[in-house]
N, C-alpha and C. Protein backbone atom coordinates (compact mmCIF):
# COMPACT_ATOMS: atom_id res chain seq x y z
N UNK A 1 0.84 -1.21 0.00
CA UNK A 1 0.00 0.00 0.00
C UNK A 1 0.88 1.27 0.00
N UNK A 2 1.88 1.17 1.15
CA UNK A 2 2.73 2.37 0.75
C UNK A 2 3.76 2.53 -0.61
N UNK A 3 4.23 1.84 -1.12
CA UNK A 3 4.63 1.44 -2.55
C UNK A 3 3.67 2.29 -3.33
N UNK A 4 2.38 1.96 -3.34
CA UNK A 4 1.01 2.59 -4.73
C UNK A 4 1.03 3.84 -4.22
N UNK A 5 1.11 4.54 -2.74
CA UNK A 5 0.93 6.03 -2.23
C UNK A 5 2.32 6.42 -3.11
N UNK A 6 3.73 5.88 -2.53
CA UNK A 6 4.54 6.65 -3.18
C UNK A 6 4.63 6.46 -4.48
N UNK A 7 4.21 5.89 -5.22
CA UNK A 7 4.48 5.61 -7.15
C UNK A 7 3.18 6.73 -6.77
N UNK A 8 2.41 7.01 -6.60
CA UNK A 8 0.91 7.62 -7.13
C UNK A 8 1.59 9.30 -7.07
N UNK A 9 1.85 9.51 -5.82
CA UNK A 9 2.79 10.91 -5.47
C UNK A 9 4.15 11.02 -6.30
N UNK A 10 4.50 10.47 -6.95
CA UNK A 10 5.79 10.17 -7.98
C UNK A 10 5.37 10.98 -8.76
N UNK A 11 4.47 10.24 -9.80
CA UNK A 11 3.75 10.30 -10.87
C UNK A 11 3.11 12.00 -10.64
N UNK A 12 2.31 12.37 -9.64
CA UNK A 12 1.74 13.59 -9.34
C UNK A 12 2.90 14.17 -9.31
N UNK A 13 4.19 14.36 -9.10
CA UNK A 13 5.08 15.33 -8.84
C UNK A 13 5.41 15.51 -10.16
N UNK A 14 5.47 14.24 -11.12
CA UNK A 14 6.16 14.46 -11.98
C UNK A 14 5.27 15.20 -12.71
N UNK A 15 4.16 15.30 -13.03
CA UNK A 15 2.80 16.06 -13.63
C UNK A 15 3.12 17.67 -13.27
N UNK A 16 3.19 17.53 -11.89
CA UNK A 16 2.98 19.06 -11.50
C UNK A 16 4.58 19.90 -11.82
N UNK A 17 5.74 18.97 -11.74
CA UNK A 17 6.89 19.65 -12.76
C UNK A 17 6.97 19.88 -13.96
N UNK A 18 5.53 19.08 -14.76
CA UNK A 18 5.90 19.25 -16.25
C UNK A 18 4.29 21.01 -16.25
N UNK A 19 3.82 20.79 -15.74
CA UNK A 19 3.08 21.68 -15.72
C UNK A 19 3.55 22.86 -15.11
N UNK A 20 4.93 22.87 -14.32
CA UNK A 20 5.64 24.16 -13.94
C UNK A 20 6.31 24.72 -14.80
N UNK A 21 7.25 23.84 -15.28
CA UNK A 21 7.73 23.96 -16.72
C UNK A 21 6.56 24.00 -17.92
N UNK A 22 6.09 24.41 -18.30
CA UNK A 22 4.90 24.91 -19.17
C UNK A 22 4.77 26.22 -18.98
N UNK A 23 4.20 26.09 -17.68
CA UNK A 23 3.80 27.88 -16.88
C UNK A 23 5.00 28.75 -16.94
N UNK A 24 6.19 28.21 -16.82
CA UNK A 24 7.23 29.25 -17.12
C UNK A 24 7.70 29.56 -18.24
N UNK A 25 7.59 28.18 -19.71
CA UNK A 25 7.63 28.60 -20.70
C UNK A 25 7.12 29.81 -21.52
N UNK A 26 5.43 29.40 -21.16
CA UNK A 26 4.33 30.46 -21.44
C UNK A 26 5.06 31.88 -20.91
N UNK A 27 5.13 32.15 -19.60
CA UNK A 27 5.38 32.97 -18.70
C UNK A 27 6.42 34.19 -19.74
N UNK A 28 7.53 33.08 -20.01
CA UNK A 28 8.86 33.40 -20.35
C UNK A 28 8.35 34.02 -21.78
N UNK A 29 8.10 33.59 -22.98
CA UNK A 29 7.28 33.78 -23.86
C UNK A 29 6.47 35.07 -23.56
N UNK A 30 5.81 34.89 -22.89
CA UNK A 30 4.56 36.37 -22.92
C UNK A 30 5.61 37.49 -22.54
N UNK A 31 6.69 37.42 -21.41
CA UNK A 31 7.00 38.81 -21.09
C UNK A 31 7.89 38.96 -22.54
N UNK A 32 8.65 38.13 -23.01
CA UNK A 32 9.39 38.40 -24.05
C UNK A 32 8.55 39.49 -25.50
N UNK A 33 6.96 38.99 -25.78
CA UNK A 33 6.33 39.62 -26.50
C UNK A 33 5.95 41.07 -26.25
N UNK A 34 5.89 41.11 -24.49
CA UNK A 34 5.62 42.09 -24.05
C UNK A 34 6.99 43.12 -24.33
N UNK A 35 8.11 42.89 -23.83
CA UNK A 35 9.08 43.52 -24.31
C UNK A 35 9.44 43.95 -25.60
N UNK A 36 8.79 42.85 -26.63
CA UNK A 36 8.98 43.11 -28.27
C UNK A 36 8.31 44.68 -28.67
N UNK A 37 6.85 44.06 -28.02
CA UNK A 37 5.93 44.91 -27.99
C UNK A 37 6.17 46.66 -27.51
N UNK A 38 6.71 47.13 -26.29
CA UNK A 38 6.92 47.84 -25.50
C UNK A 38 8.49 48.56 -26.28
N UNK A 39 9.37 48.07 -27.04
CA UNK A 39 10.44 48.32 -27.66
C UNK A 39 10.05 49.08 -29.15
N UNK A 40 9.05 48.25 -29.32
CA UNK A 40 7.86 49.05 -30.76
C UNK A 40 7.46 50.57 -30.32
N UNK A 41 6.63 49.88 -29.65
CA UNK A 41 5.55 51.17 -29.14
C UNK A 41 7.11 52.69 -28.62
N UNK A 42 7.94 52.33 -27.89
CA UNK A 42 8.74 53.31 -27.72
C UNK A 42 9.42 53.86 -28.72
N UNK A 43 10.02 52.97 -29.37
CA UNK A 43 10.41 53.63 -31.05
C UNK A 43 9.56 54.59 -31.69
N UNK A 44 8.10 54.65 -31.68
CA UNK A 44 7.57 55.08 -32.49
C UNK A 44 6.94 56.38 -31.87
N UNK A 45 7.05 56.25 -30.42
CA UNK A 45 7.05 57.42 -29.37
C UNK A 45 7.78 58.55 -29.93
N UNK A 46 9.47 57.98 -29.70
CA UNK A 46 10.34 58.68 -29.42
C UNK A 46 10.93 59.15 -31.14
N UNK A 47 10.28 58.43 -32.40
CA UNK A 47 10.38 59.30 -33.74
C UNK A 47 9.08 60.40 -33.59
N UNK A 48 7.91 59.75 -33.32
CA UNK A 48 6.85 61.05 -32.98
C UNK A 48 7.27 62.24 -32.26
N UNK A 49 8.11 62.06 -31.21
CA UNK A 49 8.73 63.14 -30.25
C UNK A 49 10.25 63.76 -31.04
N UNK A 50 10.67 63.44 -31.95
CA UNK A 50 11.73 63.60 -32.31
C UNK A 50 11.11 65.02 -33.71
N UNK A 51 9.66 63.79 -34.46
CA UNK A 51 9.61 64.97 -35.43
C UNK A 51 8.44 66.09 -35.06
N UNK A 52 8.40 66.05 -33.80
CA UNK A 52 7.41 67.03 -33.01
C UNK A 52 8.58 68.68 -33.26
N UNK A 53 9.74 67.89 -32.62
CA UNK A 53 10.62 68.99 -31.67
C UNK A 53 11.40 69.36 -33.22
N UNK A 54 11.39 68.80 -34.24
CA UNK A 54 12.13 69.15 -35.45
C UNK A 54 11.26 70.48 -35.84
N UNK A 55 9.99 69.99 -36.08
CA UNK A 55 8.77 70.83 -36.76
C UNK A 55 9.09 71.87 -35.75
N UNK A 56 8.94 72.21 -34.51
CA UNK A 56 9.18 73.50 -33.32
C UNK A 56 10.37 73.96 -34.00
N UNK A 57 11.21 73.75 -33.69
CA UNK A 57 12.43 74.12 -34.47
C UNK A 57 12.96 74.89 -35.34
N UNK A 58 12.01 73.76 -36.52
CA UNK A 58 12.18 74.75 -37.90
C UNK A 58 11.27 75.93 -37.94
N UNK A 59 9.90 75.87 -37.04
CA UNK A 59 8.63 76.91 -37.07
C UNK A 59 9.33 78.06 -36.53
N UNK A 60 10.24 78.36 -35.02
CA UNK A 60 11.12 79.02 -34.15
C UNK A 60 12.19 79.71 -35.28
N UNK A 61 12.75 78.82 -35.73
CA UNK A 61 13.93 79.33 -36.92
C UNK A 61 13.14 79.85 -38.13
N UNK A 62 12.46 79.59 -38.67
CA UNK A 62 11.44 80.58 -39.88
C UNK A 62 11.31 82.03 -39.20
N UNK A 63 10.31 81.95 -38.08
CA UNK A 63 10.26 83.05 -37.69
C UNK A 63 10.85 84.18 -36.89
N UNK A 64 12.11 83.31 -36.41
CA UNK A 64 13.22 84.45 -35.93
C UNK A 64 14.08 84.69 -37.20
N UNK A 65 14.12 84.07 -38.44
CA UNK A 65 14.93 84.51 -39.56
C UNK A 65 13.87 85.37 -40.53
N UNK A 66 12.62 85.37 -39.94
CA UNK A 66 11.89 86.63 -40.60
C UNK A 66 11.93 88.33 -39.97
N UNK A 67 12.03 87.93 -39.36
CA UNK A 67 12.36 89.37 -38.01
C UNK A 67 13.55 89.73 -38.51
C-alpha cells in the first residue's frame, strides 16, 4: 500500500513539474512579446517626439529669420 501512495505521489510530482515547466515557458514567452511589444511602441514614441521637436524648431527658426 505504501509502494502505490509513493508511485501515485511520484507520478503527481512528476505532472505538476511538467506543468511548472509549461507555466514558465508560457510565462517566459509572454513577457518576451511584451518587451517586443513595449520596444515598438517606444520607437515610435520617441520618432513622434523627435519629429514634433524638429517641426518646433524649424517653425522658431522661420520666424526668428523673418524678423
Amino acid at each position: 500500500k505504501l509502494s502505490d501512495a509513493y508511485a501515485l505521489s511520484n507520478e503527481q510530482k512528476q505532472y505538476f513539474d511538467k506543468g511548472n515547466a509549461r507555466l514558465r515557458n508560457r510565462h517566459s514567452k509572454d513577457t518576451h512579446l511584451i518587451l517586443i511589444t513595449f520596444r515598438r511602441d517606444m520607437t515610435e514614441t520617441f520618432i513622434h517626439l523627435l519629429t514634433r521637436i524638429i517641426k518646433v524648431v524649424f517653425r522658431w527658426h522661420v520666424i526668428t529669420s523673418l524678423r
